[in-house]
Every structure is written in structure tokens, then in C-alpha cells.
N, C-alpha and C. Protein backbone atom coordinates (compact mmCIF):
# COMPACT_ATOMS: atom_id res chain seq x y z
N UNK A 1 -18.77 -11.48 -31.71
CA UNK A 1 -17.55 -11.31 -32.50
C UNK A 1 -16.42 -12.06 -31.80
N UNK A 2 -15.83 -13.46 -32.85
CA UNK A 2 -14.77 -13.51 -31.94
C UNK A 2 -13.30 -12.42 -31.62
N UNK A 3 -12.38 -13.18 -30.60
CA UNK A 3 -11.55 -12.10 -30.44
C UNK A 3 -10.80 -12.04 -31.19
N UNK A 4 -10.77 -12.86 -31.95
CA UNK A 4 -9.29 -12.86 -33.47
C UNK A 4 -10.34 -11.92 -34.20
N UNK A 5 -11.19 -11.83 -34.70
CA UNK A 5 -11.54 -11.03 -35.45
C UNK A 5 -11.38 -9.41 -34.57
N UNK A 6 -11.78 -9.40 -33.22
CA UNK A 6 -11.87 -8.27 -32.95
C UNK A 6 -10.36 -7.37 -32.33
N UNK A 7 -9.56 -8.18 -32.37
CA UNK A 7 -7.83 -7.90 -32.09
C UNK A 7 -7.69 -7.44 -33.61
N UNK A 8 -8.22 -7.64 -34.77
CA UNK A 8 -7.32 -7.18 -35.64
C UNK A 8 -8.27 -6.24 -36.55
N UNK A 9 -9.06 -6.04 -35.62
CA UNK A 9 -10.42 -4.62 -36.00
C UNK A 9 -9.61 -3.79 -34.90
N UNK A 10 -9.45 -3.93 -33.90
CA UNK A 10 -8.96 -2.87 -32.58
C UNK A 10 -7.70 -2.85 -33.11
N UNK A 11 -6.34 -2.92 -33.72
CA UNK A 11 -5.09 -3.03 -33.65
C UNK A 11 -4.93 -1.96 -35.25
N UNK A 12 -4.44 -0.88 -34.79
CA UNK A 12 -4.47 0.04 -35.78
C UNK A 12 -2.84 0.45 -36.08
N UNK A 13 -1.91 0.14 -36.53
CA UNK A 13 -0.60 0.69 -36.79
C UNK A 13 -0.74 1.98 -37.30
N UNK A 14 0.46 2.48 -36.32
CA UNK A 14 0.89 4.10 -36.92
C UNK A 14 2.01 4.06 -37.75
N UNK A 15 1.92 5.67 -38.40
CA UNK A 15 3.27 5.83 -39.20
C UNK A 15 3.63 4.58 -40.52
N UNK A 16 4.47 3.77 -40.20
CA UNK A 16 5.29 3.46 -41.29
C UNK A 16 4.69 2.03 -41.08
N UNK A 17 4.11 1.67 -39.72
CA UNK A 17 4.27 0.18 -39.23
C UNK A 17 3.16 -0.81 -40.23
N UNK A 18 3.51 -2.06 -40.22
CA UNK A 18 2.85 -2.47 -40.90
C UNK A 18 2.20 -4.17 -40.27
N UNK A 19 1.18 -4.37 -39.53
CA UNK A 19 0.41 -5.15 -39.22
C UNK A 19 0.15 -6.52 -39.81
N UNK A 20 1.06 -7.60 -39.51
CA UNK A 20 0.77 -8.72 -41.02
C UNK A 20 0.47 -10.11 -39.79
N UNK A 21 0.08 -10.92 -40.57
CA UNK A 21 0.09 -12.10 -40.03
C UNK A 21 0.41 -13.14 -40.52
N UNK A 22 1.20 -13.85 -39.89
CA UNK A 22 2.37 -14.57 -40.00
C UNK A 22 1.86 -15.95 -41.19
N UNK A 23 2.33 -16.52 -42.01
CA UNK A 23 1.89 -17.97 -43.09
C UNK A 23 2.55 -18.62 -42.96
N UNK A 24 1.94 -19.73 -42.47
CA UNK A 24 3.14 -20.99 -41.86
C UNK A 24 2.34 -22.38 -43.45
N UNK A 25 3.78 -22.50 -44.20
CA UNK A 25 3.21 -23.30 -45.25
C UNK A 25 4.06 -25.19 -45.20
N UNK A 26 2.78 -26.11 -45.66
CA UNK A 26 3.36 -27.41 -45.36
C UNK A 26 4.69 -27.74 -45.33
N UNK A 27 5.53 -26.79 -46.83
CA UNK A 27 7.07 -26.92 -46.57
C UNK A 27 8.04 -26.30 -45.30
N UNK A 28 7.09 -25.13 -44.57
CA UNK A 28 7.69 -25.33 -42.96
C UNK A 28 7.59 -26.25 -41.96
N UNK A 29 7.07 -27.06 -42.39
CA UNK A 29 6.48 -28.42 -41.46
C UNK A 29 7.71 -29.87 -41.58
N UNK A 30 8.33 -30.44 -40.85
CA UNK A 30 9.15 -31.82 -40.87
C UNK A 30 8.14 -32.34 -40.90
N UNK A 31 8.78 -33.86 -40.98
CA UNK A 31 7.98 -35.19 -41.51
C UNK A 31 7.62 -35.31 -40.13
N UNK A 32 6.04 -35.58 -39.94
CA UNK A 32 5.22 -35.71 -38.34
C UNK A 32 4.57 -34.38 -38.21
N UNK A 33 4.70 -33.43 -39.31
CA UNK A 33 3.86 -32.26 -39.05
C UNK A 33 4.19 -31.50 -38.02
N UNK A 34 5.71 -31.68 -37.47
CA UNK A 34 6.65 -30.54 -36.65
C UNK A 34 6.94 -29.30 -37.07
N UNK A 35 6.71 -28.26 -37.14
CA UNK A 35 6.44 -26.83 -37.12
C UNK A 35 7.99 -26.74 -36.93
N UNK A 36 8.74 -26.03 -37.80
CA UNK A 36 10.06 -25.79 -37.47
C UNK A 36 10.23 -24.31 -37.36
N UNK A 37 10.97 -24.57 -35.74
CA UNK A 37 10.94 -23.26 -35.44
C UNK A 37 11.62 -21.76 -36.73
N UNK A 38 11.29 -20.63 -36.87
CA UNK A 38 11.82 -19.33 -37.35
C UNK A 38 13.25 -19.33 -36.94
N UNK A 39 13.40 -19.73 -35.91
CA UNK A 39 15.00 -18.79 -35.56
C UNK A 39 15.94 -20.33 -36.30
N UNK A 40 15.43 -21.65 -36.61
CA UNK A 40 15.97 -22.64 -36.82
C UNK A 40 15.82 -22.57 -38.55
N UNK A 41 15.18 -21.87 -39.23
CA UNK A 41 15.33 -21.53 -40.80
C UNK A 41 16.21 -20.74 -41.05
N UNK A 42 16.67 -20.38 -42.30
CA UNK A 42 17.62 -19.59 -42.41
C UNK A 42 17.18 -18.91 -43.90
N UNK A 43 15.45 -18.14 -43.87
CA UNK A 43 15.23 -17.66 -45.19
C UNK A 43 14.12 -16.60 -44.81
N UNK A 44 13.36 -15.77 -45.49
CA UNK A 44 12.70 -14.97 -45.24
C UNK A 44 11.19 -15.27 -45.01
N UNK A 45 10.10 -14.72 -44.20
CA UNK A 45 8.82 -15.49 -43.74
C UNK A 45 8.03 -14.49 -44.29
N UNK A 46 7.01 -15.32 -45.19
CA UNK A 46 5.76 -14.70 -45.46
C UNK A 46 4.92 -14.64 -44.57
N UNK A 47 3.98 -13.61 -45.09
CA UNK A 47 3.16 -12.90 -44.10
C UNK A 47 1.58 -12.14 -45.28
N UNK A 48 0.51 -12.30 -44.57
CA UNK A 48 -0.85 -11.46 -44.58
C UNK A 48 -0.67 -9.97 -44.28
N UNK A 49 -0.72 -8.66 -45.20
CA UNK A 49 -1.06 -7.59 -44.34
C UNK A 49 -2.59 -7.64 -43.91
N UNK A 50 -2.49 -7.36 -42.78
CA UNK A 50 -3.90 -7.34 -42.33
C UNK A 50 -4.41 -5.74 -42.39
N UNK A 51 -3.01 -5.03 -41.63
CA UNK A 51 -3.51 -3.48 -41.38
C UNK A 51 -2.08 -2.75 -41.70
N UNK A 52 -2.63 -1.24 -42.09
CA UNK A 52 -0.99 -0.78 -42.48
C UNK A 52 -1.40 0.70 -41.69
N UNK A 53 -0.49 1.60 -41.63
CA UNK A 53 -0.48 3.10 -40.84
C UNK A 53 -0.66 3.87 -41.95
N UNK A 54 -0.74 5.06 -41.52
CA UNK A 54 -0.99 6.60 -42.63
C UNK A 54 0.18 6.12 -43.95
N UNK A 55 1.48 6.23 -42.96
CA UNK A 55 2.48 6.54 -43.65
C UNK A 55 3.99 7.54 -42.76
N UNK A 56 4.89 7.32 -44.03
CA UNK A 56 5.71 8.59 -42.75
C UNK A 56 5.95 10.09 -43.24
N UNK A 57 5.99 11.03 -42.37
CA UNK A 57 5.78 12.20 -42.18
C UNK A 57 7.22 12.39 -42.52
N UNK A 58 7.23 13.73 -43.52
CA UNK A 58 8.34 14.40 -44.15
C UNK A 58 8.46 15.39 -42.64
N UNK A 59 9.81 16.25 -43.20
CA UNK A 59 9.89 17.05 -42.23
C UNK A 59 9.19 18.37 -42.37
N UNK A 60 8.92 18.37 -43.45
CA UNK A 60 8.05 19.03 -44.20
C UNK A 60 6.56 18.89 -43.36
N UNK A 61 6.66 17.94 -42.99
CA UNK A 61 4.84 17.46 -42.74
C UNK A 61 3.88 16.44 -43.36
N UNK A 62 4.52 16.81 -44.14
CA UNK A 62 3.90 15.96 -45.30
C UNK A 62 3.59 13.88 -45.47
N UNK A 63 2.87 13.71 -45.66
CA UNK A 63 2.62 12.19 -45.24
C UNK A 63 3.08 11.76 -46.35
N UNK A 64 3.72 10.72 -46.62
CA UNK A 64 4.18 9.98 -47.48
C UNK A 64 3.47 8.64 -47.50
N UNK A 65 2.19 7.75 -48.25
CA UNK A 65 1.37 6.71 -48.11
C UNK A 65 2.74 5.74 -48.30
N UNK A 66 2.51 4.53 -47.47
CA UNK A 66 3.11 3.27 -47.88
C UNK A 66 2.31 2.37 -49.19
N UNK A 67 3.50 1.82 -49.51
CA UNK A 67 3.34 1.00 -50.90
C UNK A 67 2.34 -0.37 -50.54
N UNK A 68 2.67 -0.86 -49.45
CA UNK A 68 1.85 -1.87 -49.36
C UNK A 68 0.62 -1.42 -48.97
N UNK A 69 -0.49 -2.66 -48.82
CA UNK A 69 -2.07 -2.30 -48.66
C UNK A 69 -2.34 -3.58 -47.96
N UNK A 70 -3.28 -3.44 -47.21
CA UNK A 70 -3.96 -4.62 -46.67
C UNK A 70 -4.44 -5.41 -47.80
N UNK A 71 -4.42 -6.75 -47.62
CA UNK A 71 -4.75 -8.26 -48.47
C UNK A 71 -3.13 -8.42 -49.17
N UNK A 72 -2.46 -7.58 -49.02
CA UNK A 72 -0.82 -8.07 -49.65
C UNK A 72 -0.35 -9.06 -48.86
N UNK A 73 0.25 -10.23 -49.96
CA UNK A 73 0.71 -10.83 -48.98
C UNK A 73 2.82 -10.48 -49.33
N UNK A 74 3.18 -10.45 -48.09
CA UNK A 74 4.89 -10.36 -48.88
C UNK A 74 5.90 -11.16 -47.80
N UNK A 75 6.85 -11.11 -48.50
CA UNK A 75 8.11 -11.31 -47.53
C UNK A 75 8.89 -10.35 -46.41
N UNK A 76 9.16 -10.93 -45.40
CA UNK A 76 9.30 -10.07 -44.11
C UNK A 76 11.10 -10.47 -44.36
N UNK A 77 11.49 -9.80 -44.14
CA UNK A 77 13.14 -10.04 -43.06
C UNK A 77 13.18 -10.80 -42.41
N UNK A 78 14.08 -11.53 -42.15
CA UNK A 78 13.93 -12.42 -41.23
C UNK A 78 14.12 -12.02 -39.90
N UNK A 79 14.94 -10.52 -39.73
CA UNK A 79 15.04 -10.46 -37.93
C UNK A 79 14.25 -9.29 -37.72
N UNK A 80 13.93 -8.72 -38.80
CA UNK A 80 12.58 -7.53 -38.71
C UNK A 80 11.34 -7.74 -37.83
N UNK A 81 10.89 -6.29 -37.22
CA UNK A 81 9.73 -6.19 -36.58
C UNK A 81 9.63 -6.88 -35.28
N UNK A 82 8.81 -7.11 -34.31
CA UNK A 82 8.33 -7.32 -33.30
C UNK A 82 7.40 -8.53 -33.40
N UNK A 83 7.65 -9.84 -32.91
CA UNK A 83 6.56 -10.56 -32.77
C UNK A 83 5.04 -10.36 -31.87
N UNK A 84 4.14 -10.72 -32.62
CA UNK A 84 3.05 -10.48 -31.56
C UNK A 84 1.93 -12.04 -31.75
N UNK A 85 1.39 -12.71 -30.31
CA UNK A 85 0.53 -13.63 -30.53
C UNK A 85 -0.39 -13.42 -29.64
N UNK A 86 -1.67 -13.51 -31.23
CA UNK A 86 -3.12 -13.18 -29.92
C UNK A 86 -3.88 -13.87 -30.70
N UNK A 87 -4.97 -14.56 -29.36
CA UNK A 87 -5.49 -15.64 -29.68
C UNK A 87 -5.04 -17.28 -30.57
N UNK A 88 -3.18 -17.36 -30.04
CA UNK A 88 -2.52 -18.35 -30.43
C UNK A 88 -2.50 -18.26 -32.35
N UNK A 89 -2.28 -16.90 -32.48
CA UNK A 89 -2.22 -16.52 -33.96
C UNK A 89 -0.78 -16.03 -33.92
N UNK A 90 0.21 -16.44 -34.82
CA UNK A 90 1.06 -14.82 -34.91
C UNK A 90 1.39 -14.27 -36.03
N UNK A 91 1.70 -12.95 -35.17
CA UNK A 91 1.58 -11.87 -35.83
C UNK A 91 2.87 -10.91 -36.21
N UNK A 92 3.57 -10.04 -36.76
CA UNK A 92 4.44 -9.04 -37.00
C UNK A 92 3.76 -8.42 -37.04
N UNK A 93 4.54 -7.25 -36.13
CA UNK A 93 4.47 -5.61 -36.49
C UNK A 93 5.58 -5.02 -36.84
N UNK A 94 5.85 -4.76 -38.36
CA UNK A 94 7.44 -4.17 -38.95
C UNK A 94 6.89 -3.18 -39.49
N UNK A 95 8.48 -2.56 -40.00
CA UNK A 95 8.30 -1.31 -40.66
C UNK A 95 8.72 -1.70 -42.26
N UNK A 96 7.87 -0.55 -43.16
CA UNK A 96 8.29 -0.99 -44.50
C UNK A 96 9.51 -1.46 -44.72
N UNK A 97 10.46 -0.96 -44.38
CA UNK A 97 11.69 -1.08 -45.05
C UNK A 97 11.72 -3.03 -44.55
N UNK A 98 11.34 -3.38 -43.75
CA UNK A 98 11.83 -4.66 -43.44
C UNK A 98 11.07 -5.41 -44.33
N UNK A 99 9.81 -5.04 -45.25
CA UNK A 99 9.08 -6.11 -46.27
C UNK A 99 10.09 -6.05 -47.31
N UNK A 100 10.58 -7.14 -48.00
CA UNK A 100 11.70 -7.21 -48.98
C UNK A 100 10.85 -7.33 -50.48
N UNK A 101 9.51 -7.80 -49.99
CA UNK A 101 8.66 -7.53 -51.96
C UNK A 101 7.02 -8.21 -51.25
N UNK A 102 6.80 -7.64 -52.55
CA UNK A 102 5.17 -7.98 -52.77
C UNK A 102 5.06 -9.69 -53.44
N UNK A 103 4.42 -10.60 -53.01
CA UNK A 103 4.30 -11.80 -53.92
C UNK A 103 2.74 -11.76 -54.14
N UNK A 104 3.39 -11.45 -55.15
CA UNK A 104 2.14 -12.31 -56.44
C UNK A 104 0.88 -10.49 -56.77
């Protein structure tokens, strides 16, 4: 098994968090196939859910499921969540509120 497959079999989000991986598309790319950096855009970054958590807990107790599901792909915030890179992949780990919609 490689380890990209097995980092995102082992990587389980709790609660609210939501596990995506990052879509870098030709129109993020300059002329020469330069990768333009995130913090140098000024718009919101799609993303793969790969893995999502239970949900969040009322005070009640009660679990509340999140709206998204793994294979969604959506739009992130732009300063939302935590970057993560494994196996030269990256990745977000945010919380619902920072996905702004479902595409497609």
C-alpha cells in the first residue's frame, strides 16, 4: 500500500473537521507551468473531501451530521483551516463553516 493511500485511510477527522485535498487547476498555473502561490491569489481554493468527522455535539449531546460527504468536491475560504502536506500532496483540515458551497 502506498503511503498516500495509507495517510488518508489512517487520518480520521473529529467533530466538525473536514479532511479535503487540495485541486490545483491549469488556470492556477502562469505561462511556463509556474504554480502560483495561494497567499499570491486573491479567490477561494477548491478542494476533494476525502474524509469528514461524526459531526458537532449539541449541548444536549446530541450529534449533529455534517452536510458535506466524502467525494464532494467544494470551495474552501481562503484563510480557513490548517494546511497539511504528506507525501508532497496538500491537504486542508477545516471546519464546516469555512466550506463556502458544494460544486457541482
Amino acid at each position: 500500500m502506498s503511503d498516500e493511500v495509507k495517510a488518508k485511510e489512517e487520518f480520521t477527522p473529529l467533530a466538525d473537521r473536514i479532511f479535503c485535498e487540495m485541486i490545483i487547476n491549469d488556470d492556477d498555473k502562469a505561462i511556463g507551468g509556474i504554480i502560483i502561490p495561494d497567499s499570491a491569489q486573491n479567490k477561494p481554493r477548491k478542494a476533494l473531501v476525502i474524509s469528514v468527522g461524526d459531526g458537532t455535539m449539541t449541548p444536549e449531546g446530541k450529534i449533529i451530521p455534517l452536510r458535506v460527504k466524502a467525494g464532494d468536491k467544494v470551495i474552501l475560504d481562503q484563510f480557513g483551516g490548517t494546511d497539511l502536506k504528506i507525501n508532497d500532496i496538500d491537504y486542508k483540515l477545516v471546519v464546516e463553516r469555512d466550506c463556502l458551497g458544494i460544486i457541482g
